[in-house]
N, C-alpha and C. Protein backbone atom coordinates (compact mmCIF):
# COMPACT_ATOMS: atom_id res chain seq x y z
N UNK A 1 151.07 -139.66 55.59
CA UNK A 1 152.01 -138.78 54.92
C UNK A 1 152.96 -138.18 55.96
N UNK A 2 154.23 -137.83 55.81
CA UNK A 2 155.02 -137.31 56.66
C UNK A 2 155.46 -136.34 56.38
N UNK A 3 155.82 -135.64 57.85
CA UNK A 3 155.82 -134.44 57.34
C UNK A 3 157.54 -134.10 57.27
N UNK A 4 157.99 -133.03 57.10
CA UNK A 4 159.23 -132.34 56.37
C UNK A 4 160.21 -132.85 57.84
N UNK A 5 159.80 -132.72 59.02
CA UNK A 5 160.77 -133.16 60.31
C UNK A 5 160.35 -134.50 60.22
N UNK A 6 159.55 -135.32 60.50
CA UNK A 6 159.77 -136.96 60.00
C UNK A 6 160.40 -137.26 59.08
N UNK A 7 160.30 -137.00 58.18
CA UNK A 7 161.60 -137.32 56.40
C UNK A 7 162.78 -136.91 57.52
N UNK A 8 162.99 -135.69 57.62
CA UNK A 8 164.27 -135.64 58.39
C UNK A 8 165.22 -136.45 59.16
N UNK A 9 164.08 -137.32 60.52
CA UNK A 9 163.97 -137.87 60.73
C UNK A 9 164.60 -139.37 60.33
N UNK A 10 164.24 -139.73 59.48
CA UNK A 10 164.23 -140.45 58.59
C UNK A 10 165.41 -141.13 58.44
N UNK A 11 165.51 -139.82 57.29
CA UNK A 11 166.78 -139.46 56.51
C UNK A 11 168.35 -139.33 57.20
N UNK A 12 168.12 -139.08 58.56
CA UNK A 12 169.12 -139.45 59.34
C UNK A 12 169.40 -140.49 59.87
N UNK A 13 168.39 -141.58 60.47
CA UNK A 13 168.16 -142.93 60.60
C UNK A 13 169.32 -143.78 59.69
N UNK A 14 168.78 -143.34 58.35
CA UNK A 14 169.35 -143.91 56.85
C UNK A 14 170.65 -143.68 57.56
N UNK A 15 170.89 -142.55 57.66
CA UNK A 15 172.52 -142.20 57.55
C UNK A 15 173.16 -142.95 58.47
N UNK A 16 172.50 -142.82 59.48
CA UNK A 16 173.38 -143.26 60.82
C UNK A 16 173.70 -145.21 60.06
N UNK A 17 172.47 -145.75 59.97
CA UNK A 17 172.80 -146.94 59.74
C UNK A 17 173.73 -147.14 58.46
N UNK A 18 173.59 -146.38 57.36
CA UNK A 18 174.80 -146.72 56.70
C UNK A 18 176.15 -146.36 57.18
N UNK A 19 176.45 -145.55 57.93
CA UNK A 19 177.82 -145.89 58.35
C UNK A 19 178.00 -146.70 59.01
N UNK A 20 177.25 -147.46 59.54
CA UNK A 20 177.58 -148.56 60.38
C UNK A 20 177.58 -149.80 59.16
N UNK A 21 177.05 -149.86 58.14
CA UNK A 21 177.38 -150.54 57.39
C UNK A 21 178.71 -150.34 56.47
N UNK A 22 178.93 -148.72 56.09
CA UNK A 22 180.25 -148.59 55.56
C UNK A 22 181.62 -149.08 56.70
N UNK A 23 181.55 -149.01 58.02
CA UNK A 23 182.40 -149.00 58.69
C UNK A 23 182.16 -150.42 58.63
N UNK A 24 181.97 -151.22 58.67
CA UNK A 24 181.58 -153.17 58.60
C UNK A 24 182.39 -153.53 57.46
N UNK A 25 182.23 -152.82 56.74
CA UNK A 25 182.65 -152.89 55.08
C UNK A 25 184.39 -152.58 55.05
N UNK A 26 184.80 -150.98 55.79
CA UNK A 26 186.11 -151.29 55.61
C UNK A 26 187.05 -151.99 56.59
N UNK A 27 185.83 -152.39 57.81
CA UNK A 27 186.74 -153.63 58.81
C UNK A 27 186.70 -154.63 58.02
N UNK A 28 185.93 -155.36 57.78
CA UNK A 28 186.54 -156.36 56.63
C UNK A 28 187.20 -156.42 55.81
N UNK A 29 187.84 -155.09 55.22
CA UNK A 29 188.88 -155.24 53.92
C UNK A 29 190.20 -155.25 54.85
N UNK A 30 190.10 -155.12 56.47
CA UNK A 30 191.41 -155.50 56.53
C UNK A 30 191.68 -156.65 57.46
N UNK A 31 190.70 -158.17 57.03
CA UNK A 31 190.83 -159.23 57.11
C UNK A 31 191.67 -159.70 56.11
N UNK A 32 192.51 -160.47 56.53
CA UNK A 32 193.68 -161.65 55.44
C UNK A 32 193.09 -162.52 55.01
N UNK A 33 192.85 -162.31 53.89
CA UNK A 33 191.95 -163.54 53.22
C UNK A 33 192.66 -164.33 52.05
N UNK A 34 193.98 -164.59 51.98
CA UNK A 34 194.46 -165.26 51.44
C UNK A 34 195.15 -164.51 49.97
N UNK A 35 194.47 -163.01 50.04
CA UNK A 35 195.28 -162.74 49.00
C UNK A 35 195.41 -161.13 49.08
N UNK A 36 196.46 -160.47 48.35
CA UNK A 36 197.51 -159.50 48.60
C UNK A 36 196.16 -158.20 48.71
N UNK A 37 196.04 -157.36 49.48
CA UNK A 37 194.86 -156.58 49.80
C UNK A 37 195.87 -155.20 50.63
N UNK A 38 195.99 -153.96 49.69
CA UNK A 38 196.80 -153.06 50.84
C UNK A 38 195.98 -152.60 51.98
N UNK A 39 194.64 -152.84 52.19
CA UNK A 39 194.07 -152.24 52.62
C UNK A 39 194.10 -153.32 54.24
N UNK A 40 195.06 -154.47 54.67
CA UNK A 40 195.01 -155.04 55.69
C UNK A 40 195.73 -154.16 56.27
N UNK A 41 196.83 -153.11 55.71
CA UNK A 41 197.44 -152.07 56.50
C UNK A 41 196.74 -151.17 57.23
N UNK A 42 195.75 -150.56 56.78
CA UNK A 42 194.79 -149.86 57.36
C UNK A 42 194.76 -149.58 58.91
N UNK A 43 194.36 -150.41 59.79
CA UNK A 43 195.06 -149.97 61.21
C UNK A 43 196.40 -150.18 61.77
N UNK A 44 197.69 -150.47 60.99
CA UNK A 44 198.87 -150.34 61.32
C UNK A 44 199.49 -148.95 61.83
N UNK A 45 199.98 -148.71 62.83
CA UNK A 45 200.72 -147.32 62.85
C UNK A 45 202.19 -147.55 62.86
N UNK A 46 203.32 -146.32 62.95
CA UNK A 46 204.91 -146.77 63.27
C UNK A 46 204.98 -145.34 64.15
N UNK A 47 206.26 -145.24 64.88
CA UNK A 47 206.57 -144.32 65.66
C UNK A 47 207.24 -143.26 64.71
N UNK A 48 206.43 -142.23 64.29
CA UNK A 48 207.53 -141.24 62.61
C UNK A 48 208.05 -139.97 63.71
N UNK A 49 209.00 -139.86 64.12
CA UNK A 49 209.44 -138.97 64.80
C UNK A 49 208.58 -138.58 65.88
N UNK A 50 207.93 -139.81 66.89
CA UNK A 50 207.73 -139.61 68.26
C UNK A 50 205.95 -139.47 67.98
N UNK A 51 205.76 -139.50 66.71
CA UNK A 51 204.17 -139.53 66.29
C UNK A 51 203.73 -140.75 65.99
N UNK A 52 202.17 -141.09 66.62
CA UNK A 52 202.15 -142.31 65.72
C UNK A 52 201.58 -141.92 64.70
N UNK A 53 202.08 -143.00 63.54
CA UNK A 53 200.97 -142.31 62.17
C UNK A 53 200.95 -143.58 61.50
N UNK A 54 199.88 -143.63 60.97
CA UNK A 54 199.63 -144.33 59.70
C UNK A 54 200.31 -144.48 58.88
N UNK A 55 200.54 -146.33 58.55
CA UNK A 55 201.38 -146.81 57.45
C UNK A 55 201.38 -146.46 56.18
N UNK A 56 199.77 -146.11 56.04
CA UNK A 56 200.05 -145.43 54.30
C UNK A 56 200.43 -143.56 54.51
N UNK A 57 200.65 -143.54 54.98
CA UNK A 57 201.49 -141.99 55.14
C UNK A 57 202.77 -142.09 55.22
N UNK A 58 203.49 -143.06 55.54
CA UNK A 58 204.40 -142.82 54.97
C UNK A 58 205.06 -143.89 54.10
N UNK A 59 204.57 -144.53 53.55
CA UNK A 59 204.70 -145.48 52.80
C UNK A 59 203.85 -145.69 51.43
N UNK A 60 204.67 -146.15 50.15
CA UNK A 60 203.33 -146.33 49.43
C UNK A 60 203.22 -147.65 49.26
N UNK A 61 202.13 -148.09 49.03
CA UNK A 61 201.65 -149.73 49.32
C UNK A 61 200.83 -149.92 48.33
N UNK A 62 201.23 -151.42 47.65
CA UNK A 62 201.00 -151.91 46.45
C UNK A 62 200.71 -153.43 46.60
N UNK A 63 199.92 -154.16 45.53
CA UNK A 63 199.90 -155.20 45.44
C UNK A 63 200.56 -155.72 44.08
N UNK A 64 201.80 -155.90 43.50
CA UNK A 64 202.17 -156.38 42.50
C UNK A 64 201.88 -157.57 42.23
N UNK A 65 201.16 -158.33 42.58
CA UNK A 65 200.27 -159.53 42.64
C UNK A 65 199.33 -160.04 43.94
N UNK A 66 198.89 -160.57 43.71
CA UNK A 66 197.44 -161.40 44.68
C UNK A 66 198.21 -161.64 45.64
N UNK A 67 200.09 -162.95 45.13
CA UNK A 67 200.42 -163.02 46.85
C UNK A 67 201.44 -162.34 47.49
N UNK A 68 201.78 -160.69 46.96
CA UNK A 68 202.34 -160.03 47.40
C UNK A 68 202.31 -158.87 47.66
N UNK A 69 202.54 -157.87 48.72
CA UNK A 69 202.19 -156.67 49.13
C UNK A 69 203.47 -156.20 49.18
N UNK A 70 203.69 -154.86 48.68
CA UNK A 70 204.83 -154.10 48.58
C UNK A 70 204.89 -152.72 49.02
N UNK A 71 206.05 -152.52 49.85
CA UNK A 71 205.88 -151.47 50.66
C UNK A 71 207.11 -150.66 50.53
N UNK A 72 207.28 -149.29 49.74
CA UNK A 72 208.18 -148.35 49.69
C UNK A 72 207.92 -147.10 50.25
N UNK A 73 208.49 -147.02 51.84
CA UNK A 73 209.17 -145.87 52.77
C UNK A 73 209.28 -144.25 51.80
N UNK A 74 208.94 -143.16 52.13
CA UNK A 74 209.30 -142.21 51.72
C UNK A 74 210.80 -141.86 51.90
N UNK A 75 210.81 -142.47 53.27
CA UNK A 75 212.14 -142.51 53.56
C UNK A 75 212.93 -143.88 54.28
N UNK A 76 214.21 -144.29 53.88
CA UNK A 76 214.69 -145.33 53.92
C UNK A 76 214.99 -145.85 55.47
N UNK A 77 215.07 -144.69 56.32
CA UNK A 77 215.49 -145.07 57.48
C UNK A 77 214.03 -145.48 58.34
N UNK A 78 212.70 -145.64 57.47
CA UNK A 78 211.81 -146.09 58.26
C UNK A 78 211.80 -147.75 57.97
N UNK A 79 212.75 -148.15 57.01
CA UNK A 79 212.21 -149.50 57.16
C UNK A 79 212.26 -150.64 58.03
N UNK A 80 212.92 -150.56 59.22
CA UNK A 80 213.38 -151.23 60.41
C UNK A 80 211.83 -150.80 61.21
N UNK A 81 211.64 -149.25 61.16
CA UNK A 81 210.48 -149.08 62.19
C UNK A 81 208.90 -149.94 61.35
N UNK A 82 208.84 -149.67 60.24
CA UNK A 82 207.97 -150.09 58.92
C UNK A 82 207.69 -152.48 59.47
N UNK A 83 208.79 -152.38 59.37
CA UNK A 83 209.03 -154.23 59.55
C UNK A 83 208.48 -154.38 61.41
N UNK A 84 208.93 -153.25 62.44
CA UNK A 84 208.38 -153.71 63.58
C UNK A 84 207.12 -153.93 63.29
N UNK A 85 206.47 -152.78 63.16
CA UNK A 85 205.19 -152.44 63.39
C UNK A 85 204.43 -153.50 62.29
N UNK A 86 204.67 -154.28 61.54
CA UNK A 86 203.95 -155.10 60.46
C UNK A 86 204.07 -156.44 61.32
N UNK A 87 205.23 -156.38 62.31
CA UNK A 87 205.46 -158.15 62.78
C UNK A 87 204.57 -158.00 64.43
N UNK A 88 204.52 -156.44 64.67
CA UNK A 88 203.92 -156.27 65.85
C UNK A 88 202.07 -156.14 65.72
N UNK A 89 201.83 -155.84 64.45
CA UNK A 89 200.23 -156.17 63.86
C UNK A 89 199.51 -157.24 64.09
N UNK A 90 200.96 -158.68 64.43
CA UNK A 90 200.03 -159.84 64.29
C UNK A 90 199.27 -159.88 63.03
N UNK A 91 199.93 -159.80 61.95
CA UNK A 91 198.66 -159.85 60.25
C UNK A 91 199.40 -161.09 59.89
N UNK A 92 200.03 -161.58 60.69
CA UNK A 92 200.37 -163.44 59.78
C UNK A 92 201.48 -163.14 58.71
N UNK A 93 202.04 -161.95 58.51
CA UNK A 93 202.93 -161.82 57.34
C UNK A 93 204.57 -161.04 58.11
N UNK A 94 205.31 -161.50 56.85
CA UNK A 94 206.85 -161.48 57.35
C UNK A 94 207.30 -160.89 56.28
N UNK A 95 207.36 -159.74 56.89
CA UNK A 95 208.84 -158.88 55.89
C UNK A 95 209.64 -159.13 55.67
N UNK A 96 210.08 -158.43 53.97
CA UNK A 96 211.50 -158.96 53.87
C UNK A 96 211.83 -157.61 53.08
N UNK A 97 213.10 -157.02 53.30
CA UNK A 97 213.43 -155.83 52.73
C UNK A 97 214.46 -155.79 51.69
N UNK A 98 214.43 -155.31 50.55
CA UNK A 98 215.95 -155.02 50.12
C UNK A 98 216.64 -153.61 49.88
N UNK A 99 216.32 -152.82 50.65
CA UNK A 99 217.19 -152.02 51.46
C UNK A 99 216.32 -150.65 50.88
N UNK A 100 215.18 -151.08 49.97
CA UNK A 100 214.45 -149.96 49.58
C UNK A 100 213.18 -150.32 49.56
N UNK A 101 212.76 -151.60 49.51
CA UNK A 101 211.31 -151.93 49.39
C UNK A 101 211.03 -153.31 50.25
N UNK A 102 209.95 -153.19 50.99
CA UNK A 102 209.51 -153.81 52.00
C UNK A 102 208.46 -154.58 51.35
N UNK A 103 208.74 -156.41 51.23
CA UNK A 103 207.81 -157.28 50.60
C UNK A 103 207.18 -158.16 51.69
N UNK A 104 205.83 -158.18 51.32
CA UNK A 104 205.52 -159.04 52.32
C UNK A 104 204.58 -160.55 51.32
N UNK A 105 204.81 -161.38 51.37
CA UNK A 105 204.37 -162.90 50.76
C UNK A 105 202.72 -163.17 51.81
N UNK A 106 201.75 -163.04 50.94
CA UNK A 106 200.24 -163.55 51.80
C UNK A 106 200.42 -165.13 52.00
N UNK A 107 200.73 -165.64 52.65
CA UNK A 107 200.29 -167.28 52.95
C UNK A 107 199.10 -167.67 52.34
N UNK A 108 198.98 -168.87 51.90
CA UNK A 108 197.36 -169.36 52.06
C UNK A 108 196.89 -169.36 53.46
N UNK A 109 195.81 -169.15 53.42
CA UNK A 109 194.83 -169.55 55.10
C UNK A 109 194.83 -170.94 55.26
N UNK A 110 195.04 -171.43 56.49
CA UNK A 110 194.75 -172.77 56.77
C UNK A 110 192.74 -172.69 57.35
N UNK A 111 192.93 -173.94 57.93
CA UNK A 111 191.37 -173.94 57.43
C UNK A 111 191.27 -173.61 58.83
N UNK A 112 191.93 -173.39 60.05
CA UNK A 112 191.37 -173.24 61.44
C UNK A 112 191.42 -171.64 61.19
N UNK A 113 192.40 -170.88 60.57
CA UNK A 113 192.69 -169.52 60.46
C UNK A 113 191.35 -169.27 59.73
N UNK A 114 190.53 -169.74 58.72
CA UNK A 114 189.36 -169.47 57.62
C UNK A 114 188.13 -169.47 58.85
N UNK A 115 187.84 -170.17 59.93
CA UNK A 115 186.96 -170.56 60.62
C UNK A 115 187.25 -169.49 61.86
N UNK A 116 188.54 -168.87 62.03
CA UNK A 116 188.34 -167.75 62.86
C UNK A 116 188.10 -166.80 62.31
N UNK A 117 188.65 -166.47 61.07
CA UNK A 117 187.96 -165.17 60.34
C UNK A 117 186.70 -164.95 60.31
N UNK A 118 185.65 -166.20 60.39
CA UNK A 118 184.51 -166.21 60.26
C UNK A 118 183.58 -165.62 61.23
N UNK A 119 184.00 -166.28 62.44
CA UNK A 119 183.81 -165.92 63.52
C UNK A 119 184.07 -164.53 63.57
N UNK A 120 185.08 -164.00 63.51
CA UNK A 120 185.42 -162.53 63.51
C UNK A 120 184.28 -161.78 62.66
N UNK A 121 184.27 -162.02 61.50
CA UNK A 121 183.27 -161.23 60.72
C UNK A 121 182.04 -160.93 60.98
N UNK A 122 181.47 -162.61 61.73
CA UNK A 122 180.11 -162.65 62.23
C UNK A 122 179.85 -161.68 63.26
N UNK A 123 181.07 -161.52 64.28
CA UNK A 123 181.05 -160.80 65.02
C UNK A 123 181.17 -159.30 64.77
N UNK A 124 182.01 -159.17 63.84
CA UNK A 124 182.02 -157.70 63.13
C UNK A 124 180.31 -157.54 63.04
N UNK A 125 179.66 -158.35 62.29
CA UNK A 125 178.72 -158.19 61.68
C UNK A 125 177.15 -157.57 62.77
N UNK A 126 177.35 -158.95 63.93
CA UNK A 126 176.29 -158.31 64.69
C UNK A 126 176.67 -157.25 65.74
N UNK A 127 177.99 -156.58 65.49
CA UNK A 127 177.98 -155.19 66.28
C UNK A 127 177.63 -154.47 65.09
N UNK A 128 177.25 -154.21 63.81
CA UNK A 128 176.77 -152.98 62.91
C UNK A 128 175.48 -153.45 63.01
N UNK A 129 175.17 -155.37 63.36
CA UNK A 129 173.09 -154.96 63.53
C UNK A 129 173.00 -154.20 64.70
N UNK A 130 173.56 -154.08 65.70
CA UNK A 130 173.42 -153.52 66.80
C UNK A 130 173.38 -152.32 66.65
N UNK A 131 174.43 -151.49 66.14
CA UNK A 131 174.47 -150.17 65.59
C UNK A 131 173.29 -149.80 64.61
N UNK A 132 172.69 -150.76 63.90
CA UNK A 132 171.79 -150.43 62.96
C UNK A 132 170.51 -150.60 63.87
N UNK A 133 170.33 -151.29 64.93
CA UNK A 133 168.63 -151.46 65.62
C UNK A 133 169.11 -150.12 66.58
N UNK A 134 169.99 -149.70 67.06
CA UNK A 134 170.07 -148.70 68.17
C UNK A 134 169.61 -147.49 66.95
N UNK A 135 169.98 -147.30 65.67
CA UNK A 135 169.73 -146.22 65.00
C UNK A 135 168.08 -146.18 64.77
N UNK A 136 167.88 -147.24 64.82
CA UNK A 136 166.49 -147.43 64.56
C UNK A 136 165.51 -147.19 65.74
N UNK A 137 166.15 -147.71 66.97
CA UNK A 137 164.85 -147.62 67.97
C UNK A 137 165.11 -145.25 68.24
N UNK A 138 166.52 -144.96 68.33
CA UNK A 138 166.70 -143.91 68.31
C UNK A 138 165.48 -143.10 67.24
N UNK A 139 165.62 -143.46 66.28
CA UNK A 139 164.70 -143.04 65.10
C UNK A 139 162.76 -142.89 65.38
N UNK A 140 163.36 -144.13 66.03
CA UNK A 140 161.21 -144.46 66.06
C UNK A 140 161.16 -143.66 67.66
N UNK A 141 161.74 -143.53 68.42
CA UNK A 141 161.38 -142.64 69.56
C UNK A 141 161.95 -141.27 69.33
N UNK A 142 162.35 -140.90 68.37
CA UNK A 142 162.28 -139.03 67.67
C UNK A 142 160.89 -138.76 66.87
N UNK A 143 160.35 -140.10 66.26
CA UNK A 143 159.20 -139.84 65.54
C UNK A 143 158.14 -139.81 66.34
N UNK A 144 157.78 -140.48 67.60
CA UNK A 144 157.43 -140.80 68.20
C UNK A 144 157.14 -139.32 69.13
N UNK A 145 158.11 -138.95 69.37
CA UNK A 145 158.11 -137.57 70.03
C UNK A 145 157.22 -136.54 68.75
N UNK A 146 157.54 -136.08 67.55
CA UNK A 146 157.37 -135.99 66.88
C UNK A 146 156.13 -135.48 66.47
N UNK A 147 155.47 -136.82 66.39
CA UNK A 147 154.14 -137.44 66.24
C UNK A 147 153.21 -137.13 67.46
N UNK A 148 154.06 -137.10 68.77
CA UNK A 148 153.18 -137.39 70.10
C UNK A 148 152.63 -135.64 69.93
N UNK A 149 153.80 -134.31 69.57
CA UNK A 149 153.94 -133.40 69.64
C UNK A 149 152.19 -132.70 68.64
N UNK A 150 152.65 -133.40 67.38
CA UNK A 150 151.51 -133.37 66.20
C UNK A 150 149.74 -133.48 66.71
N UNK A 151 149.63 -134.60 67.32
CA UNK A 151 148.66 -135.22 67.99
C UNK A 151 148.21 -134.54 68.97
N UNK A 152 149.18 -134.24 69.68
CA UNK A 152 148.59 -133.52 70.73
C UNK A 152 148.06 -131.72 70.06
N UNK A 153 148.46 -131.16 69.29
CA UNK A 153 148.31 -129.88 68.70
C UNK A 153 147.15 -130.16 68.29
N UNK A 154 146.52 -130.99 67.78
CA UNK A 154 144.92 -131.77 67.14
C UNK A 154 144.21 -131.54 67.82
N UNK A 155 144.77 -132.58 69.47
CA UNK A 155 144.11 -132.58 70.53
C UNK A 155 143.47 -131.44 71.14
N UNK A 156 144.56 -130.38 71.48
CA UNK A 156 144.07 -128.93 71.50
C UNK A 156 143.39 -128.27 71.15
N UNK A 157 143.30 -128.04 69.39
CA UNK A 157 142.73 -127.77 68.53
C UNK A 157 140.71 -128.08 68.81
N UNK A 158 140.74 -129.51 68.76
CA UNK A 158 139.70 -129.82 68.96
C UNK A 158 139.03 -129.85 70.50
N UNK A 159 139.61 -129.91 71.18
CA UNK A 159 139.27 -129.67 72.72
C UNK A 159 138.94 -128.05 72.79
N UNK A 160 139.41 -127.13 72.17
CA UNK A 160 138.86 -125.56 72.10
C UNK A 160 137.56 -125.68 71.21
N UNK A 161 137.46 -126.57 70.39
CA UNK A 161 136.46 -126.37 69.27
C UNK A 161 135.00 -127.17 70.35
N UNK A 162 135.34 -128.13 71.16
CA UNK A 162 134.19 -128.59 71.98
C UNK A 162 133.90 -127.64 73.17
N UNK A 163 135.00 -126.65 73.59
CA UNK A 163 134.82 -125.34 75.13
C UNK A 163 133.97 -124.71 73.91
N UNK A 164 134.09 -124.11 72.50
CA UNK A 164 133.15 -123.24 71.73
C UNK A 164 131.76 -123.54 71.29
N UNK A 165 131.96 -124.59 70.86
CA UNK A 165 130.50 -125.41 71.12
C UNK A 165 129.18 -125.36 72.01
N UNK A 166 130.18 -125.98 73.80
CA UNK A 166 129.83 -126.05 74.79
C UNK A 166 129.14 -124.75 75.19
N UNK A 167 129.71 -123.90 74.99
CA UNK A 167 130.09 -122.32 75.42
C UNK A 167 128.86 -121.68 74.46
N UNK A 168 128.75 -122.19 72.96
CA UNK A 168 127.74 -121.78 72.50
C UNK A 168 126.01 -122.43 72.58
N UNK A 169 126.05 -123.56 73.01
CA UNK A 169 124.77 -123.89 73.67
C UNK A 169 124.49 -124.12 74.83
N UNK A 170 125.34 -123.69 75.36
CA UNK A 170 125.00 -122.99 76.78
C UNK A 170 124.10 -121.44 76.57
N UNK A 171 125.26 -120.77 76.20
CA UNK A 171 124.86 -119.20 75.64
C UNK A 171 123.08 -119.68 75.11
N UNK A 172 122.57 -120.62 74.29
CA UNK A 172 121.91 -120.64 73.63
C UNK A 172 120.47 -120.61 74.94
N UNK A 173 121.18 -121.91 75.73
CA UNK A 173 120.15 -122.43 76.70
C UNK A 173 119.94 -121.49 77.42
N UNK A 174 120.96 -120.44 78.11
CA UNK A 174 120.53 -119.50 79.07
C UNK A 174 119.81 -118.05 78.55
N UNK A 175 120.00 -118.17 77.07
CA UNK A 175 118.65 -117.16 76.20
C UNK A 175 117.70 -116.96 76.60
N UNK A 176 116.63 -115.83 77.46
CA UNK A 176 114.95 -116.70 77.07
C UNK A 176 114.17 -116.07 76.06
């Protein structure tokens, strides 16, 4: 049975490893997988008055279909900075503007591009097992402490109960 700091314990373990699984989860949504996903924007930034910031801040971003992503500026004079920063991403896609909205066309994947994604993912993948066994060995050496702490309080416990013992048949033997 465990006690209320082991669950704790625990229960943080859990946590730690699911973010390493939520964070796995939204690196992959911003893999190009052949079809219109706003969420490949996700680590894009642009220079917004000497700041970098995030593309969906100032932009709103849409998929009006599977092979197209659509991108409207809050303001018009970002769409030159909006088109660098999308061709400077390296995401395989090419803007095209008409003077208010920024379209971008998903390609199909060719099959060498499908076989690096893979690779990528796999690799995504065994840095969150990694993140998930480090949460774990972290976990089992807090319980471990824990437990060692528990055990030893026993230990004590009963090591006074054998000095009282001791102590009392002694007392007994040196009676006459």
């Amino acid at each position: 049975m465990l006690t209320d700091r082991a669950k704790e314990i625990v229960s943080q373990t859990d946590e730690k490893m699911q973010e390493a699984l939520n964070f796995l989860e939204e690196d992959l949504k911003t893999y190009r997988v052949g079809k219109a996903n706003p969420a490949i924007f996700n680590g894009v930034t642009i220079d917004y008055y000497g700041t970098p910031t995030p593309l969906h801040q100032v932009a709103s971003i849409s998929a009006p279909d599977v092979k197209t992503l659509a991108l409207q500026p809050w303001e018009r004079n970002l769409i030159p900075k909006i088109e660098k920063a999308i061709m400077d991403a390296n995401l395989g896609l090419t803007p095209q503007n008409n003077g208010e909205i920024i379209r971008c066309t998903v390609p199909a994947l060719t099959e060498e591009r499908r076989k690096d994604l893979i690779k990528k993912a796999k690799a995504a993948g065994e840095n969150a097992k990694v993140v998930v066994r480090n949460a774990r060995r972290d976990g089992i050496e807090a319980l471990k402490k824990e437990a060692e702490g528990e055990v030893q309080k026993i230990t004590d416990k009963n090591v006074k109960k054998v000095d009282e013992i001791v102590a009392a048949k002694e007392k007994e033997i040196m009676t006459v």
